[in-house]
C-alpha atoms as a PDB file:
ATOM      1  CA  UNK A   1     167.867  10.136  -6.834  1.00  0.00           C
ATOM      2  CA  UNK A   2     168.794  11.673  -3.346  1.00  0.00           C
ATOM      3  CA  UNK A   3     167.959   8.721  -0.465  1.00  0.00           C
ATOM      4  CA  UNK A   4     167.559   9.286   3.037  1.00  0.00           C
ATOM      5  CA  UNK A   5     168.305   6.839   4.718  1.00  0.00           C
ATOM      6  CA  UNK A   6     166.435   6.737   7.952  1.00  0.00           C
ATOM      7  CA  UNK A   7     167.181   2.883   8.930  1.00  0.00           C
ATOM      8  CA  UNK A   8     169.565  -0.562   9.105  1.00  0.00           C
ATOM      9  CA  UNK A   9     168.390  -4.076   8.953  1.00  0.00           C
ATOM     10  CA  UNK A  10     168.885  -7.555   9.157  1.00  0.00           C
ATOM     11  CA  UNK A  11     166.921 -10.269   8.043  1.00  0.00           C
ATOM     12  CA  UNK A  12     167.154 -13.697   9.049  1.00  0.00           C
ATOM     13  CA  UNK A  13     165.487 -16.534   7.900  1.00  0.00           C
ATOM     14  CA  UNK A  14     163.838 -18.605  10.065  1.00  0.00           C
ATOM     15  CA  UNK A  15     162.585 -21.568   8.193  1.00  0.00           C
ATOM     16  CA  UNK A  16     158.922 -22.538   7.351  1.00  0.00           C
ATOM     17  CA  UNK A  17     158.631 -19.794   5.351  1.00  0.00           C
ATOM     18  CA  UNK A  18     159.240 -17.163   7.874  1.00  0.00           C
ATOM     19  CA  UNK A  19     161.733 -14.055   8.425  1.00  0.00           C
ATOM     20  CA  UNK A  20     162.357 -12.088  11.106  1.00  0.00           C
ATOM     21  CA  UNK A  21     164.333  -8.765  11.631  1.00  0.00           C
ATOM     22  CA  UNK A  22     166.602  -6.400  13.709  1.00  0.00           C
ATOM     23  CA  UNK A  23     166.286  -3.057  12.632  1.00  0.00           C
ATOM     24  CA  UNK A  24     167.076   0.360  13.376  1.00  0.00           C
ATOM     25  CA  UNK A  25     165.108   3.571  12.891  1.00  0.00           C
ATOM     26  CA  UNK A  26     166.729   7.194  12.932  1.00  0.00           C
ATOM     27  CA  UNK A  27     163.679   8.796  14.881  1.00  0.00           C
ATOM     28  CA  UNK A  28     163.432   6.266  17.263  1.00  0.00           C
ATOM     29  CA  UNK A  29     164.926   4.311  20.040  1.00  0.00           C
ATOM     30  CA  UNK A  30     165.725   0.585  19.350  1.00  0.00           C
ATOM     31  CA  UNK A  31     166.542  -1.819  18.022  1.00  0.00           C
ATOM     32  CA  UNK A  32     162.909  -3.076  17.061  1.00  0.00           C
ATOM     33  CA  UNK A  33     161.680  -6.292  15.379  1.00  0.00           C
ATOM     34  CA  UNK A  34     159.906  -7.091  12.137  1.00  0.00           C
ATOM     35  CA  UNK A  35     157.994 -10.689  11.422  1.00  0.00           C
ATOM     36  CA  UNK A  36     157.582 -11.729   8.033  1.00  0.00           C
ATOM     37  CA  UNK A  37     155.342 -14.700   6.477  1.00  0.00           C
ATOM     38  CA  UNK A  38     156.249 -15.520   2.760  1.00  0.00           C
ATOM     39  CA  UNK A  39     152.612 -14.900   0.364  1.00  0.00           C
ATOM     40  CA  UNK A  40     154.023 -15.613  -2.619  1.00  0.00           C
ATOM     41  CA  UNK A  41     157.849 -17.540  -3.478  1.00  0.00           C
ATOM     42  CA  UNK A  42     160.157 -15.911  -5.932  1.00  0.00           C
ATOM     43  CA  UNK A  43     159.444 -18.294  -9.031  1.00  0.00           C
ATOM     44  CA  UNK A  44     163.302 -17.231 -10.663  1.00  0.00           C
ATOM     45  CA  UNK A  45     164.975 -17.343  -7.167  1.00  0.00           C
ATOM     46  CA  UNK A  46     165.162 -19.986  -4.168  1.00  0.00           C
ATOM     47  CA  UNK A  47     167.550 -18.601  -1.358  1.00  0.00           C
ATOM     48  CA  UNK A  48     165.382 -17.779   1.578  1.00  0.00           C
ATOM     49  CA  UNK A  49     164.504 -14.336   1.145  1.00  0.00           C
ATOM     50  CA  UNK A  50     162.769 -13.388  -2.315  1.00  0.00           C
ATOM     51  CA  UNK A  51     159.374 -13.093  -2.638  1.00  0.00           C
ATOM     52  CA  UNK A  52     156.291 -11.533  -1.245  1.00  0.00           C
ATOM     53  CA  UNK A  53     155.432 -11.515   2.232  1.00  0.00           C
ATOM     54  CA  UNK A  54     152.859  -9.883   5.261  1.00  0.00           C
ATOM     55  CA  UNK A  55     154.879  -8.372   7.167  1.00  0.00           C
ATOM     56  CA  UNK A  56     154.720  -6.702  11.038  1.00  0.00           C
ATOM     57  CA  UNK A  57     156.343  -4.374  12.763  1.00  0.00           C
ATOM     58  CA  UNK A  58     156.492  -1.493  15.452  1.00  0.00           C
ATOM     59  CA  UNK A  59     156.347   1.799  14.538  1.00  0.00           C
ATOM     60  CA  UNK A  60     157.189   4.725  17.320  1.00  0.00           C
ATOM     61  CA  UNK A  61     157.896   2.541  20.180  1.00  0.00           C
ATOM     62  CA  UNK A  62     154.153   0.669  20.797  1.00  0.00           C
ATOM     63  CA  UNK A  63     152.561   0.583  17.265  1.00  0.00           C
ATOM     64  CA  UNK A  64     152.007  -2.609  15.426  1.00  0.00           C
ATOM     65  CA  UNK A  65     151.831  -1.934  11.401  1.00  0.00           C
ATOM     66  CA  UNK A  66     150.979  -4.636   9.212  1.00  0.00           C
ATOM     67  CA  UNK A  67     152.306  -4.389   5.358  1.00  0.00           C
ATOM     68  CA  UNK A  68     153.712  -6.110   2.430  1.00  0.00           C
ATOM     69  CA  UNK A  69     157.174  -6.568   2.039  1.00  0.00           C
ATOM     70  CA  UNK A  70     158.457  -7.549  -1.564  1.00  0.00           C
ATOM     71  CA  UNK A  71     162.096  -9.075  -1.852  1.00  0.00           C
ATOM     72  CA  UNK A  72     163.796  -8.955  -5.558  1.00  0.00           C
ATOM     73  CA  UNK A  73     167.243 -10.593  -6.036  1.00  0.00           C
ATOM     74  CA  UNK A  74     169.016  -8.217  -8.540  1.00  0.00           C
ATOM     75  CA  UNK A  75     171.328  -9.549 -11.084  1.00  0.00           C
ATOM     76  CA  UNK A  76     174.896  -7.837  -9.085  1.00  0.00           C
ATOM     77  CA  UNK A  77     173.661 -10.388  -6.058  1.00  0.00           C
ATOM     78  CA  UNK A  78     172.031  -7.190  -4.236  1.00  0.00           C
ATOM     79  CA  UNK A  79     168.377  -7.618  -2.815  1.00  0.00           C
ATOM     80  CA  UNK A  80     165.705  -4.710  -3.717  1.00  0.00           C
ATOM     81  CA  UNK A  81     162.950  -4.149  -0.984  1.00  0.00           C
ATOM     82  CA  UNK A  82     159.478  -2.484  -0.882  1.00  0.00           C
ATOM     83  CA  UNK A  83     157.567  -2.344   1.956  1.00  0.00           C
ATOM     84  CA  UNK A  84     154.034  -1.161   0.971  1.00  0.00           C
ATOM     85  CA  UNK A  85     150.073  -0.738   1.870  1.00  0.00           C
ATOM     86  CA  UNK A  86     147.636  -0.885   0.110  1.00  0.00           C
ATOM     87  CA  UNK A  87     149.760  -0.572  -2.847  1.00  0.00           C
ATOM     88  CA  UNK A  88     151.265   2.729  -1.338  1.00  0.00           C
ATOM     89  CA  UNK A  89     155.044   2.514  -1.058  1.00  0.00           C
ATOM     90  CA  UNK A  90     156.314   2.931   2.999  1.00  0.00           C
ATOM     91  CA  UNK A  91     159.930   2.427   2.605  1.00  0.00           C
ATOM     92  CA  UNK A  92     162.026   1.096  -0.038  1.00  0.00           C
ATOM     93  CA  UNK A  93     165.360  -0.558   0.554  1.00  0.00           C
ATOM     94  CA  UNK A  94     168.838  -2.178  -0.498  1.00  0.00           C
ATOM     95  CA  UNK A  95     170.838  -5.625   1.263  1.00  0.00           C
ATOM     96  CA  UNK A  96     173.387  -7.739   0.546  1.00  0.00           C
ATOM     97  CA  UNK A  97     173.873 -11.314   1.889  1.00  0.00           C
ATOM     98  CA  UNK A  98     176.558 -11.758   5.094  1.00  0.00           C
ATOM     99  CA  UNK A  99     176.788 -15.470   5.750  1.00  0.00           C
ATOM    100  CA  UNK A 100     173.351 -16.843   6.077  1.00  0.00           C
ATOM    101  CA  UNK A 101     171.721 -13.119   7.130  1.00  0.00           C
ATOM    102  CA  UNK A 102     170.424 -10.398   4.813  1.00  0.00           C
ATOM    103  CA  UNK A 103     172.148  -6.955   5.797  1.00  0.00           C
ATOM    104  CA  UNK A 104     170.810  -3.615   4.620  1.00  0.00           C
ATOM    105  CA  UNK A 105     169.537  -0.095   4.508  1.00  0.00           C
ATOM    106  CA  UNK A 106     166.194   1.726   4.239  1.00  0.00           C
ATOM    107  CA  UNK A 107     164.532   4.823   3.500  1.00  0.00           C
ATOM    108  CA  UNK A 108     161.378   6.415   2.502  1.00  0.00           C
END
């Protein structure tokens, strides 16, 4: 599979259930946020991230668009992300834990 990447990331979390990000995109000027609200917790995994959340960000310097972000712990200690709407995929992705943050990469 050839990936693209076309953006970095960081994800912190922020307690009560909430993440926010850095990231930045190829095509665009930044760094930008993201906000993240958990939906549903990870039933196999309790570290912060995993699970299914709304998620909001900006998109070409003034839009706000509002997904769902889906975080899967894989067994090698790598996270899998899917960003989606209305069950169309937006941007997949890959991190890795750094101290307390979750580092990665994304692409479409």
């Amino acid at each position: 599979m050839n990936r693209n990447i076309i953006g970095t990331l960081i994800f912190r979390n922020e307690g009560n259930n909430c993440l926010t990000s850095k990231y930045f995109n190829g095509s665009a000027e930044g760094p930008f946020t993201e906000t993240c609200k958990l939906k549903e917790a990870d039933k196999e995994w309790n570290d912060g991230f995993c699970g299914v959340y709304t998620t909001v960000w900006i998109e070409d310097g003034h839009k706000h668009v509002k997904a769902e972000l889906t975080i899967n712990r894989l067994k090698n200690n790598t996270y899998k992300m899917k960003w989606t709407k209305k069950n169309n995929l937006i941007f997949e992705g890959i991190g890795m834990l750094v101290g307390d943050l979750l580092v990665g990469a994304y692409w479409d």
